[in-house]
Each structure stands twice: as structure tokens, then as C-alpha cells.
Protein backbone atom coordinates (compact mmCIF):
# COMPACT_ATOMS: atom_id res chain seq x y z
CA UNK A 1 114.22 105.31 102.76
CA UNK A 2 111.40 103.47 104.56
CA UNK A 3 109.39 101.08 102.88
CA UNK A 4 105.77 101.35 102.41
CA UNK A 5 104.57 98.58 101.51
CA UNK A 6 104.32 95.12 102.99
CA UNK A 7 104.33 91.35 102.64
CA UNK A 8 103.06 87.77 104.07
CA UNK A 9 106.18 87.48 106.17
CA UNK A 10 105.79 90.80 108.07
CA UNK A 11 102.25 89.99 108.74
CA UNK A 12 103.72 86.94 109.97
CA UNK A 13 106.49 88.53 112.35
CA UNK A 14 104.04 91.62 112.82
CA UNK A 15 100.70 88.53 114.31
CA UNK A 16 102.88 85.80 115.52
CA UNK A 17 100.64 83.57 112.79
CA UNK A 18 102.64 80.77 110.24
CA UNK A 19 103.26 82.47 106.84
CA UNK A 20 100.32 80.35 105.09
CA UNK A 21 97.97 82.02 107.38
CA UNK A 22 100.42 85.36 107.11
CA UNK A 23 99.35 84.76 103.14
CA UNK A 24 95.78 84.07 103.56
CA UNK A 25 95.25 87.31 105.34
CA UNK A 26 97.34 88.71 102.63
CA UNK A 27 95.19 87.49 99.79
CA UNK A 28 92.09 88.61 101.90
CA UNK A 29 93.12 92.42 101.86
CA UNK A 30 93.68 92.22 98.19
CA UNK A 31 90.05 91.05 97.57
CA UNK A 32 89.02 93.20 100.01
CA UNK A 33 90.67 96.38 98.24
CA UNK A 34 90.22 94.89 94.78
CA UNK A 35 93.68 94.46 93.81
CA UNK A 36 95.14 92.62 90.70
CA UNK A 37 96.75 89.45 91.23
CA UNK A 38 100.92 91.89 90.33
CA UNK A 39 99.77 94.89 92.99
CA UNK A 40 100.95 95.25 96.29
CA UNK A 41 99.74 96.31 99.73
CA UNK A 42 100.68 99.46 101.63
CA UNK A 43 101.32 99.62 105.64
CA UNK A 44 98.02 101.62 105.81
CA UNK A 45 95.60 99.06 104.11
CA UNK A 46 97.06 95.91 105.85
CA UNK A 47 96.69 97.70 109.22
CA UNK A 48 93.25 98.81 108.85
CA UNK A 49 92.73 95.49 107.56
CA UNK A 50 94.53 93.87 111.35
CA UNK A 51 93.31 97.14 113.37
CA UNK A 52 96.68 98.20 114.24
CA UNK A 53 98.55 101.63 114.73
CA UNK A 54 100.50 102.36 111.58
CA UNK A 55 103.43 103.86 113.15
CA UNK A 56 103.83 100.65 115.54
CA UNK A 57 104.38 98.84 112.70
CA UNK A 58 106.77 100.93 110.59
CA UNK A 59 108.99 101.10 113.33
CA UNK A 60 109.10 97.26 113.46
CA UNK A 61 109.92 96.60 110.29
């Protein structure tokens, strides 16, 4: 089963950035897609968010 969605330490991994900047980013595409504070973010929206290939990324994870 893949996963689908993702969190501040595979934005980390995925953009070579620290995790607090992994979680600022993190926190940005909530407010961006208007997401409650218990919600989560897919593959898709964080990667639209970074401007990255989708695929690339679920096969590094």
C-alpha cells in the first residue's frame, strides 16, 4: 500500500531544508489549501505547492 499523504520530515528529506523550515512550508500549504489545524496533506498538494513531479516523489518515499 503506498502512502498518500505526507509530512514535515519528507519535505525535509524530499528539499534538503531543517525540519523547522520542512514545518513552516508545511503549515504554509495548509493555509494555503485551507485546512484545519487535525487534516493532513496529500503528495499532490505539497508538490504543487514545491513544483515538483509527483511520481519523483512517491518513489522516494
Amino acid at each position: 500500500m503506498k502512502r498518500i499523504c505526507i509530512y514535515p520530515k519528507d519535505i525535509s528529506r524530499i528539499t534538503g531544508k531543517s525540519y523547522r523550515q520542512s514545518l513552516r512550508i508545511y503549515n504554509n500549504i495548509k493555509k494555503i489549501q485551507n485546512k484545519q489545524s487535525h487534516q493532513l496533506i496529500s503528495i499532490e498538494e505539497a508538490c504543487q505547492y514545491l513544483g515538483l513531479d509527483a511520481e519523483l516523489i512517491r518513489e522516494n518515499l
